[in-house]
Protein backbone atom coordinates (compact mmCIF):
# COMPACT_ATOMS: atom_id res chain seq x y z
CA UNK A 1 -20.66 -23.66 -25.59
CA UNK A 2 -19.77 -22.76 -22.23
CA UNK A 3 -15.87 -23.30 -22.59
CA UNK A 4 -16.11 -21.14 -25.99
CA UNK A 5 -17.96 -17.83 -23.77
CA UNK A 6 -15.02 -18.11 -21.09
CA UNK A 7 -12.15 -18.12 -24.57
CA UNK A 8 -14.35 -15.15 -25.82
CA UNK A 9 -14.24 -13.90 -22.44
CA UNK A 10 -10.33 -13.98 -21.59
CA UNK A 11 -9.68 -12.94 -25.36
CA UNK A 12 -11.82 -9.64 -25.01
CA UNK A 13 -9.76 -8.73 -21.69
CA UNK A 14 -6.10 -9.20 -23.00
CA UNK A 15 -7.09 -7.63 -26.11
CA UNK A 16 -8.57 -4.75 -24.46
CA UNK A 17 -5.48 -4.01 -21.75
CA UNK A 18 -3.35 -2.84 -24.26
CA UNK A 19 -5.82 -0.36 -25.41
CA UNK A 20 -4.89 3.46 -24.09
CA UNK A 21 -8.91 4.18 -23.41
CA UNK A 22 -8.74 5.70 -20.23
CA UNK A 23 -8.65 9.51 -19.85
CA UNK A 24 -6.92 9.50 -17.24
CA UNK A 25 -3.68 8.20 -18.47
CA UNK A 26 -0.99 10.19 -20.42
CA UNK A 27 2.26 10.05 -21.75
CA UNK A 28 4.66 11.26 -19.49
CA UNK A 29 2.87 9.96 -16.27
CA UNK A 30 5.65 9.21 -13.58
CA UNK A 31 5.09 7.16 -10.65
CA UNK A 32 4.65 8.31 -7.08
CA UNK A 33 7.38 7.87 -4.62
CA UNK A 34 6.46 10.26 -2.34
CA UNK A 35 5.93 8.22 0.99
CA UNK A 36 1.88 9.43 1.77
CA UNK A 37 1.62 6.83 4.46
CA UNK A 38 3.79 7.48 7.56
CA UNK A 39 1.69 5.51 9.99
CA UNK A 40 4.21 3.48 12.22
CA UNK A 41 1.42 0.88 12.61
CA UNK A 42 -0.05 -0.46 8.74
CA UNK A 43 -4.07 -0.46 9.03
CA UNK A 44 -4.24 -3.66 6.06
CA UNK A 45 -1.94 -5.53 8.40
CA UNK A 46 0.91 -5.08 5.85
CA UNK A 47 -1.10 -6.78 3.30
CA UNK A 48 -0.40 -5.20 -0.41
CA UNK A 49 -3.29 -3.54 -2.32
CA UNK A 50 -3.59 -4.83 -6.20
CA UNK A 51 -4.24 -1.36 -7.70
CA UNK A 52 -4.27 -1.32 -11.81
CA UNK A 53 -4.40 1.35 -14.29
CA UNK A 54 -4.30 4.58 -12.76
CA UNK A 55 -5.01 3.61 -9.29
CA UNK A 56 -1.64 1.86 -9.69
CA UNK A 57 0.05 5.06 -10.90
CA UNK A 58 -1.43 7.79 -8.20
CA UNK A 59 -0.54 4.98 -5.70
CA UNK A 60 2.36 5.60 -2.97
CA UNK A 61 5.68 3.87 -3.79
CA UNK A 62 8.49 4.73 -1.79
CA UNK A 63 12.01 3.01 -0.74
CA UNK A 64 11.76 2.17 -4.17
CA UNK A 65 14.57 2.43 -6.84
CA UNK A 66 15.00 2.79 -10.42
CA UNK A 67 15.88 -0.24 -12.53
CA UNK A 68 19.43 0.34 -14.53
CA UNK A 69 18.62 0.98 -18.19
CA UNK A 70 14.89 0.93 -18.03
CA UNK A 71 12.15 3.63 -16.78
CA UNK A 72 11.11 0.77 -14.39
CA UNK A 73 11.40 1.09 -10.60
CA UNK A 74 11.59 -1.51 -8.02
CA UNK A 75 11.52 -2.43 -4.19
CA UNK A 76 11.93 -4.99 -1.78
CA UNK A 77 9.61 -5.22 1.05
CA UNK A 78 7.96 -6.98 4.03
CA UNK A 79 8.89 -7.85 7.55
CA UNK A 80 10.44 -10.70 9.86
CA UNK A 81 7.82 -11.68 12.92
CA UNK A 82 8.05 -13.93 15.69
CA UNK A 83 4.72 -15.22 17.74
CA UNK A 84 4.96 -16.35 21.07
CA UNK A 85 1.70 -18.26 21.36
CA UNK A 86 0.43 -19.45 24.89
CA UNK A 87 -2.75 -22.45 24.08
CA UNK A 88 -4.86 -22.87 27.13
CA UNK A 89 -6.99 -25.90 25.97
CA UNK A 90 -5.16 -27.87 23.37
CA UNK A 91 -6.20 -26.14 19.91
CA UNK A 92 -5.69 -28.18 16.90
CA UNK A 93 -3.61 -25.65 14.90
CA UNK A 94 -0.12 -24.53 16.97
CA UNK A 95 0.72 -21.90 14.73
CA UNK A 96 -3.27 -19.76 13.41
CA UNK A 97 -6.53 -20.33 15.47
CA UNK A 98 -9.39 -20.78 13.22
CA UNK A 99 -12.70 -22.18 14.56
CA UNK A 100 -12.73 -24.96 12.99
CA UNK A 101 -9.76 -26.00 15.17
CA UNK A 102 -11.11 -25.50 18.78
CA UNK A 103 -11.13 -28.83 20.25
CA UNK A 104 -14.57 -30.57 21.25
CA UNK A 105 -14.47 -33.52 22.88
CA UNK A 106 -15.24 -37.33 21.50
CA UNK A 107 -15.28 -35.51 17.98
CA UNK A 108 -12.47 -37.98 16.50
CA UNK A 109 -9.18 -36.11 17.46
CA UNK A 110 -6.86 -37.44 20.19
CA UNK A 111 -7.28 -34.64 22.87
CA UNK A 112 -4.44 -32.83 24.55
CA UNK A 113 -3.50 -30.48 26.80
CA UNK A 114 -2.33 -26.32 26.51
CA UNK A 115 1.08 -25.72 25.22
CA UNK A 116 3.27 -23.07 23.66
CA UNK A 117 4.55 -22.02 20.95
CA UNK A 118 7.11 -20.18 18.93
CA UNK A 119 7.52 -19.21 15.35
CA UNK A 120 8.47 -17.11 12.84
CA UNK A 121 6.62 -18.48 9.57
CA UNK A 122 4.66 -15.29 9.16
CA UNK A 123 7.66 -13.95 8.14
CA UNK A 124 7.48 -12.53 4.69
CA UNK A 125 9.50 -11.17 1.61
CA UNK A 126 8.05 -9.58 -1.22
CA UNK A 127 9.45 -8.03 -4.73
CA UNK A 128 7.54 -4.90 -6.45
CA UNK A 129 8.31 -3.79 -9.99
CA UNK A 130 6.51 -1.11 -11.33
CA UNK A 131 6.85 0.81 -14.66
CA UNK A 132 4.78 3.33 -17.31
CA UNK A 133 4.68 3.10 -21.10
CA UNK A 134 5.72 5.37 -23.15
CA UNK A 135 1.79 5.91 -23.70
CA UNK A 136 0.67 5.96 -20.33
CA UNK A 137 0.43 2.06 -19.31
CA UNK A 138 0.95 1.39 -16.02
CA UNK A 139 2.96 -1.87 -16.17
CA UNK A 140 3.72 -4.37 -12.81
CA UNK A 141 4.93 -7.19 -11.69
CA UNK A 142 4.50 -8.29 -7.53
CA UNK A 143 6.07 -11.58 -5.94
CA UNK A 144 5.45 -12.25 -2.04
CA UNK A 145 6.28 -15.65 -0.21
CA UNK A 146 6.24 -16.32 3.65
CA UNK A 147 7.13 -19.70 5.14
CA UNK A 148 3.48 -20.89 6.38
CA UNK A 149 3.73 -24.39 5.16
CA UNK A 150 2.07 -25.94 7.88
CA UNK A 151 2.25 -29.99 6.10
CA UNK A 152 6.55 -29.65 7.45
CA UNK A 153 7.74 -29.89 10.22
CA UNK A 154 9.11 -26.85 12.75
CA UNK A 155 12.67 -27.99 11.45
CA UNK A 156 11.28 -27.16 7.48
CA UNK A 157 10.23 -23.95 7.76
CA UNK A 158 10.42 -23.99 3.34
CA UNK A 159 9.07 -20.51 1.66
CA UNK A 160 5.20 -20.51 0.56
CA UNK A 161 3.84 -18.33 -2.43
CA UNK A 162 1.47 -16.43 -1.53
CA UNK A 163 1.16 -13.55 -4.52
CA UNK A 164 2.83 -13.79 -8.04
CA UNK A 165 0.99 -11.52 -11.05
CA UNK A 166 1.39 -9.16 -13.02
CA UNK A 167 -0.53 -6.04 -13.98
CA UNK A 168 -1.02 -4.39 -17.87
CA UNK A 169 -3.08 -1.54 -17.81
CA UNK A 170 -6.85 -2.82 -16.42
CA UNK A 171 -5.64 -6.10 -16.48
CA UNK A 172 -3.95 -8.94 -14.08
CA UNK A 173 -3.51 -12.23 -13.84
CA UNK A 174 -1.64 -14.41 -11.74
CA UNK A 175 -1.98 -15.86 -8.15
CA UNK A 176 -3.24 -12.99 -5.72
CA UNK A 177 -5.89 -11.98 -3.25
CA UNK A 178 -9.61 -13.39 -5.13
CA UNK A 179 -11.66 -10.85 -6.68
CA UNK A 180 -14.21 -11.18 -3.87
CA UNK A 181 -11.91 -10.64 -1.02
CA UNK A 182 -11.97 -7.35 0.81
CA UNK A 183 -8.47 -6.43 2.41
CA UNK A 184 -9.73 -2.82 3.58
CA UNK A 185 -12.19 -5.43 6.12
CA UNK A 186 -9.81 -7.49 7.15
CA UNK A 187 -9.44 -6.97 11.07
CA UNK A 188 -5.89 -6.46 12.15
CA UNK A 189 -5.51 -9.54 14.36
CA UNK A 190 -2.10 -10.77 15.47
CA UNK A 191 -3.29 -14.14 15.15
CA UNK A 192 -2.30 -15.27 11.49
CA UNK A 193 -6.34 -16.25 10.91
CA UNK A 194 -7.40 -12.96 11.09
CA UNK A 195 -10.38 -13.87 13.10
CA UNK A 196 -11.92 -16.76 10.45
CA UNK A 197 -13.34 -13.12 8.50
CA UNK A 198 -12.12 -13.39 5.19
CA UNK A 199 -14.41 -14.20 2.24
CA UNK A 200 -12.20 -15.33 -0.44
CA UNK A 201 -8.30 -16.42 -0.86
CA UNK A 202 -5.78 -16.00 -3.15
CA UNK A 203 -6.55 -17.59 -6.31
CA UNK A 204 -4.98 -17.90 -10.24
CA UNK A 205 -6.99 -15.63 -11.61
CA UNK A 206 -7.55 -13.40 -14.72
CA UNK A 207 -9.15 -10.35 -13.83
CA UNK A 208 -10.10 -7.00 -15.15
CA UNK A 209 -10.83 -3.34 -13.77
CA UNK A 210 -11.72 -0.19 -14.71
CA UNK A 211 -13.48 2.65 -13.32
CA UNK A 212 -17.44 3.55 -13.15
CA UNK A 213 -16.79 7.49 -11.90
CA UNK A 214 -14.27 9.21 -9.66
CA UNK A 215 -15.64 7.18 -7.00
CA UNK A 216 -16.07 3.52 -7.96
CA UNK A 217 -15.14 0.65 -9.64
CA UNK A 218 -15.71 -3.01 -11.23
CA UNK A 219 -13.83 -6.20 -11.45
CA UNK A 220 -14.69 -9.26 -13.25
CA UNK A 221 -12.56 -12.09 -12.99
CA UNK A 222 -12.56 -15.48 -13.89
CA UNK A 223 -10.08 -17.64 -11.16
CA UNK A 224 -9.43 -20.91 -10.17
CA UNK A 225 -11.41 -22.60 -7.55
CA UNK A 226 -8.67 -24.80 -5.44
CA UNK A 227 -11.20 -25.87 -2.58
CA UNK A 228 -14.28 -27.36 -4.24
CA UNK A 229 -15.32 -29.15 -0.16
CA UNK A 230 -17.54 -31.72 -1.41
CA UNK A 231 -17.94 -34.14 0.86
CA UNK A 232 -18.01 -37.82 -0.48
CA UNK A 233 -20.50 -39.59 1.95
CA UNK A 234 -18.66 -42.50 1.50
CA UNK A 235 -18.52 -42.43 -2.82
CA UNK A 236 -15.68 -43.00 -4.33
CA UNK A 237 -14.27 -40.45 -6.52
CA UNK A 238 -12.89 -36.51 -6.31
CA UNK A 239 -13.89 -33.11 -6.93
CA UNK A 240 -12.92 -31.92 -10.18
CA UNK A 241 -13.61 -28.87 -12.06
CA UNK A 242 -14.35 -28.61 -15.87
CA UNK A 243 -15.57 -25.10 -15.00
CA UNK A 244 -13.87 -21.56 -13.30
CA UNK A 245 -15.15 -19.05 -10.89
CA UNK A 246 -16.79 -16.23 -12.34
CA UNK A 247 -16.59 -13.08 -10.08
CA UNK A 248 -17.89 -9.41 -9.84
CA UNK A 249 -17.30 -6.75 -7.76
CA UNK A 250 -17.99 -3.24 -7.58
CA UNK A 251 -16.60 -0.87 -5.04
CA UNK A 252 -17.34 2.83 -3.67
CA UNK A 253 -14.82 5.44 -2.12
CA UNK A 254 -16.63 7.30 1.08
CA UNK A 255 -16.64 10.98 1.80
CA UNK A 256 -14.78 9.79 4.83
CA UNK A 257 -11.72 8.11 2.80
CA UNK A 258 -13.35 4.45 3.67
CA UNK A 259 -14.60 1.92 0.79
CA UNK A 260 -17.62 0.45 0.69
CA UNK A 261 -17.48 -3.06 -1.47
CA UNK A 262 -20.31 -5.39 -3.07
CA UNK A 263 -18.84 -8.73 -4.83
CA UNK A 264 -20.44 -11.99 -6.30
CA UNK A 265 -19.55 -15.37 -7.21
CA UNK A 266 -20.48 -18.14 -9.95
CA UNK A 267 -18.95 -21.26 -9.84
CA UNK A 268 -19.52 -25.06 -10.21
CA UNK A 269 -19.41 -27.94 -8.20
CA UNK A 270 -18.74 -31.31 -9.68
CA UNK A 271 -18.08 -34.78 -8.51
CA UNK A 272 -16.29 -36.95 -10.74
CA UNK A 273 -17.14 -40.46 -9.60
CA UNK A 274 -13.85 -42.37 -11.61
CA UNK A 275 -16.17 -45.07 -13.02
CA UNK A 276 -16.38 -46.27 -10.06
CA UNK A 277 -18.85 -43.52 -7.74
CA UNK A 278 -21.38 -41.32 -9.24
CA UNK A 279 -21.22 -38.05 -11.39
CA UNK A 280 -22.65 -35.36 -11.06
CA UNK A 281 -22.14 -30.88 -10.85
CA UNK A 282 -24.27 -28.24 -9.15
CA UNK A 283 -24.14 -24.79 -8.91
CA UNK A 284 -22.24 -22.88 -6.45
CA UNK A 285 -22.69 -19.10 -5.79
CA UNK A 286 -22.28 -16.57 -3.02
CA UNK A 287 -22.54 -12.20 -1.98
CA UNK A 288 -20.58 -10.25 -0.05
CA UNK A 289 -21.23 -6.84 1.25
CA UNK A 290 -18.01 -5.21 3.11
CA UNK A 291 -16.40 -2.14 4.21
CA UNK A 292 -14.24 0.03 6.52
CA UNK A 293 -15.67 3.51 7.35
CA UNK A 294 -13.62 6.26 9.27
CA UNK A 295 -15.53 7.85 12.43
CA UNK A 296 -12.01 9.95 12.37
CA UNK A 297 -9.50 10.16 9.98
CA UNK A 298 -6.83 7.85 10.04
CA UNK A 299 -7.51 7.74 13.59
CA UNK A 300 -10.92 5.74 14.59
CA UNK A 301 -12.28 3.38 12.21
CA UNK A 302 -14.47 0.03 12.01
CA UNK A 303 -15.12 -2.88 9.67
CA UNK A 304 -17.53 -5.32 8.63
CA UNK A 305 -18.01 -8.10 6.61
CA UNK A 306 -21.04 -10.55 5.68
CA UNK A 307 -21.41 -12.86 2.98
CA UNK A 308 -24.29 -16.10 2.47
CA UNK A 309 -24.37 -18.46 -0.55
CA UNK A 310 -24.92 -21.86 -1.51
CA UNK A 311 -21.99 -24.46 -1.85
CA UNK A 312 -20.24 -21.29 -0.34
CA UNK A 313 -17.89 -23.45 1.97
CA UNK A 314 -15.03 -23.17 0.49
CA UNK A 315 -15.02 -19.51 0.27
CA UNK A 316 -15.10 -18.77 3.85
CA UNK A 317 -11.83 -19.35 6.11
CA UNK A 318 -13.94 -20.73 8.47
CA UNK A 319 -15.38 -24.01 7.07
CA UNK A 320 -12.35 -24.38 4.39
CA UNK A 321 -10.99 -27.61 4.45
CA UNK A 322 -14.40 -29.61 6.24
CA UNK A 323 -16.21 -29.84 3.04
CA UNK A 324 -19.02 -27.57 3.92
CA UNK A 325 -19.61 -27.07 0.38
CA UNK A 326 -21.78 -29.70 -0.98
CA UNK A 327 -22.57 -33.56 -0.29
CA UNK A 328 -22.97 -36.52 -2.43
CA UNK A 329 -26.65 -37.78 -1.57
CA UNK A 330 -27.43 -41.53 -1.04
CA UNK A 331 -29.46 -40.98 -4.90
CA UNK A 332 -25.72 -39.90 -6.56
CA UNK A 333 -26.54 -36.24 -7.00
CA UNK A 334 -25.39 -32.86 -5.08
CA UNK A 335 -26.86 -31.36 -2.92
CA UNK A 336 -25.22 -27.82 -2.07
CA UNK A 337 -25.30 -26.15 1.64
CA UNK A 338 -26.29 -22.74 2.51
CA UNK A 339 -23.68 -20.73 4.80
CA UNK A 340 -23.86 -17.07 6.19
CA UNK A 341 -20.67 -15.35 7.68
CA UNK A 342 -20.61 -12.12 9.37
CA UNK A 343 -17.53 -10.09 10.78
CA UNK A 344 -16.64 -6.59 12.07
CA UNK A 345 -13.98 -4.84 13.73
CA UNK A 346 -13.49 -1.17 15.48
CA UNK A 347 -9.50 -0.21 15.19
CA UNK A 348 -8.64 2.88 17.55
CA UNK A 349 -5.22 4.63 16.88
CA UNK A 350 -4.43 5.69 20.77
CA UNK A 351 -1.05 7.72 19.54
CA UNK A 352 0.56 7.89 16.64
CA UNK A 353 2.93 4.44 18.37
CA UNK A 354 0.05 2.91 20.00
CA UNK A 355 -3.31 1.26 18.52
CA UNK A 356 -6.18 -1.13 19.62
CA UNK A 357 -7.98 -3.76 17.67
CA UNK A 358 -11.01 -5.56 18.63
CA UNK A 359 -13.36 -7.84 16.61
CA UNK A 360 -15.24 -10.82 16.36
CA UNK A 361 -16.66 -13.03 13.83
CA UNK A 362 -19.26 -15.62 13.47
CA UNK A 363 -20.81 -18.04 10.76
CA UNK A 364 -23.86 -20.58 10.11
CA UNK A 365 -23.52 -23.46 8.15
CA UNK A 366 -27.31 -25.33 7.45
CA UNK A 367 -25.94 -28.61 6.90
CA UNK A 368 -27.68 -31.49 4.60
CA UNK A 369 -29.65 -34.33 6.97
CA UNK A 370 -26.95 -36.93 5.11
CA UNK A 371 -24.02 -34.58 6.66
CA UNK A 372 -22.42 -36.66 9.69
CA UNK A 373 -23.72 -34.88 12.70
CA UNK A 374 -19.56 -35.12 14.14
CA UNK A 375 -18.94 -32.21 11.61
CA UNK A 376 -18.43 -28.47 12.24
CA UNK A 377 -22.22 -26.32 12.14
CA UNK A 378 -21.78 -23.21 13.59
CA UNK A 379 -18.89 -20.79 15.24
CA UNK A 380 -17.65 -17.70 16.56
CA UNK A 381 -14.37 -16.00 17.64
CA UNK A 382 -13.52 -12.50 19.50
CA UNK A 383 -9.97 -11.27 19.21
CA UNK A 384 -8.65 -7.88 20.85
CA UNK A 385 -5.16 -6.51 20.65
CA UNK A 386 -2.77 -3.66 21.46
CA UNK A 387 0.06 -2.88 19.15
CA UNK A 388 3.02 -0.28 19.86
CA UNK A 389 5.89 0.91 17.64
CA UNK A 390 8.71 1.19 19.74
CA UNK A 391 10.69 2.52 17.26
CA UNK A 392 10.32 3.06 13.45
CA UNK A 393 9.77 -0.11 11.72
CA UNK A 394 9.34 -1.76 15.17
CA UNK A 395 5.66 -3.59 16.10
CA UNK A 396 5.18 -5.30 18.85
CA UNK A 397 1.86 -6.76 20.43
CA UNK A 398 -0.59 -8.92 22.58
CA UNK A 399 -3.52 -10.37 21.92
CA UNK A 400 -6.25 -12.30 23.66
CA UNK A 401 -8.62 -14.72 21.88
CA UNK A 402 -11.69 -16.73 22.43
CA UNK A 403 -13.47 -18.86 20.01
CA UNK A 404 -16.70 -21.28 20.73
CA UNK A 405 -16.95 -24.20 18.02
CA UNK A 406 -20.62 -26.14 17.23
CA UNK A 407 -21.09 -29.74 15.67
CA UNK A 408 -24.30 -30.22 13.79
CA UNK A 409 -24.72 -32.98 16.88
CA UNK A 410 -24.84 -29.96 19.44
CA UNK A 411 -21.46 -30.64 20.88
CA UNK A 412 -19.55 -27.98 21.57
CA UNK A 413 -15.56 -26.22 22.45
CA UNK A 414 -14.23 -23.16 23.24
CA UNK A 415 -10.38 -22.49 23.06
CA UNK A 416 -8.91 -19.77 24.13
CA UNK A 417 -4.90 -18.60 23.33
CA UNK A 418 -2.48 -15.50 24.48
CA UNK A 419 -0.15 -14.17 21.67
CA UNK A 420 2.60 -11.74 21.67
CA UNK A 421 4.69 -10.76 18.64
CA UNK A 422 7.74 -8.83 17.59
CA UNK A 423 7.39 -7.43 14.10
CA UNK A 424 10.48 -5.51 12.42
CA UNK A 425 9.52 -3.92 8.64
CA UNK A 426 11.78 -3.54 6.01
């Protein structure tokens, strides 16, 4: 019954994409190329926005050209970077600090001492095809890789996908940011991590959108949950889904140009034991309530994030990969964790060449009494930065950072890193 509702589901939104319903589009629509952004510094930290329908058509496209033969345009973005990273106390990770990285001491993993680093996997090319039917449908198709493949070795530095869908109308699918993430509160760290404050990754995904009023929106989405976290407690056996996310969103322009965002997810959690452990599922399910609101216009703004839920450890950069999710009780059933994350940020354009970021991030995991007590609880991070455009398409920057790590035994890190970058956008 369940898989039938999610056919039903997916049917109703491809059927209804190709249906002209909006008022708001008309034959004839062209797209714009009129650069409206000339900020030397990008506030979404050069992070694409996955507008549909019209929001796709009134959005800015520039440096873009049309394709031979067709009424389709296209352009080739994104940037080369290089981090110069200077560890002070032997983080984990030598190329993003997340908390779940800062070192503590006796917690299994061979200490060692500060380093450096330097890289240029952030690096990043991305293809952007964009077109309008002859009755009004905005049509797209968006392709972005970097090179953060962190399982090679500095030598194979191999390209990683990071976004691949396409957009008809109201509708995408494809592999980009998850319905639930909020790139208008993502702080604008140097450090790849972006603080641990992201609720949500990119995911395979179905989704569809459409407009409330002049001033909001909904999504809902179906997507593929990669990261399931369940921790074994010594079963045999894997995660495996027979289920996908279900996710809502609905978000709000402000008076002051800002966005105000409220998103949910539904999702299962299921152990399949391989006739060998136990089997069981439980339900997983988390809300987020984000934002960025301008104090002045394009000039002074701040952030915020903060999200709890149940089984909600995989959705939540901090505890991703520790299964934080759920646990296998001694009995053979689940038992999901609770989790609370909370962000924010204050971004201060200085000149129109010179800004400052600062923000901080923190999260709360209440672990189960069978979770060993050697795995992460609890965590924060603080990150400030200055960024200056030398020149036009030039960024370069430094940034301090300082994050504190807890184990559910009490034990406790802090790691602290300099970074400096050179960014040049093309």
């Amino acid at each position: 019954m369940k898989h039938s509702a999610i056919v039903v589901f997916v049917g109703f939104l491809m059927g209804y994409a190709f249906e002209c319903h909006s008022q708001n589009w008309h034959p004839g629509d062209s797209l714009n190329i009129i650069e409206t952004d000339t900020a030397r510094i990008n506030q979404f930290r050069n992070n694409m926005i996955d507008y549909t329908g019209q929001d796709l058509i009134d959005a800015s496209f520039p440096k873009s050209w049309p394709l031979f033969g067709t009424n389709a345009r296209m352009a080739i973005g994104g940037y080369i970077k290089l981090d110069y990273i200077q560890d002070f106390d032997g983080g984990y990770d030598r190329y993003q600090y997340e908390i779940k990285n800062v070192p503590i001491p006796g917690d299994g993993r061979l200490p060692q001492k500060g380093y450096m680093n330097m890289h240029g996997r952030e690096s990043r090319v991305n293809i952007d095809v964009r077109s309008i039917s002859k009755e009004g449908v905005p049509y797209r198709f968006y392709f972005e890789f970097d090179f953060y493949n962190l399982d090679r070795g500095g030598f194979y530095q191999t390209p990683r996908l990071r976004h691949i869908y396409a957009v008809l109308g109201r509708l995408l699918f494809g592999r980009t940011w998850g319905t639930q993430t909020d790139v208008f509160a993502l702080p604008s760290t140097i450090d790849f991590s972006a603080g641990d404050a992201i609720v949500g990754i990119r995911r395979d995904q179905v989704r569809w959108e459409d407009q409330i009023n002049d001033k909001m929106n909904y999504a809902i989405a179906i997507e593929m949950n990669d990261f399931t976290e369940i921790d074994p407690n010594g079963f045999n056996g894997q995660a495996s889904n027979s289920l996908p996310m279900l996710v809502g969103r609905i978000t709000k322009e402000t008076n002051s140009g800002g966005r105000l965002f409220l998103a949910s997810s539904l999702y299962q959690l299921r152990w399949d034991g391989q006739d060998i452990g136990p089997d069981d599922s439980a339900l997983g399910w988390g809300v987020s309530f984000s934002g960025r609101e301008y104090l002045i216009k394009d000039k002074f703004y701040f952030i915020w994030l903060g999200s709890y839920g149940k089984g909600w450890g995989s959705n939540v950069i901090s505890t991703l990969g520790t299964n934080a999710s759920a646990i296998i009780q001694p009995n053979g059933e689940l038992e999901t964790m609770p989790l609370w994350s909370l962000s924010g940020g204050i971004v201060y354009n200085i000149s129109p060449t010179l800004l400052t970021n600062i923000s901080a991030a923190s999260f709360s995991l209440d672990p189960s009494d069978y979770r060993d007590i050697d795995q992460i609880k609890n965590g924060h991070s603080f990150h400030a930065n200055v960024i200056w455009s030398p020149a036009k398409s030039i960024n370069a920057g430094i940034e301090i950072m300082s994050l504190y790590k807890e184990n559910g035994s009490g034990d406790s890190g802090v790691g602290n890193r300099l970074q400096l970058m050179l960014k040049y956008l093309f």
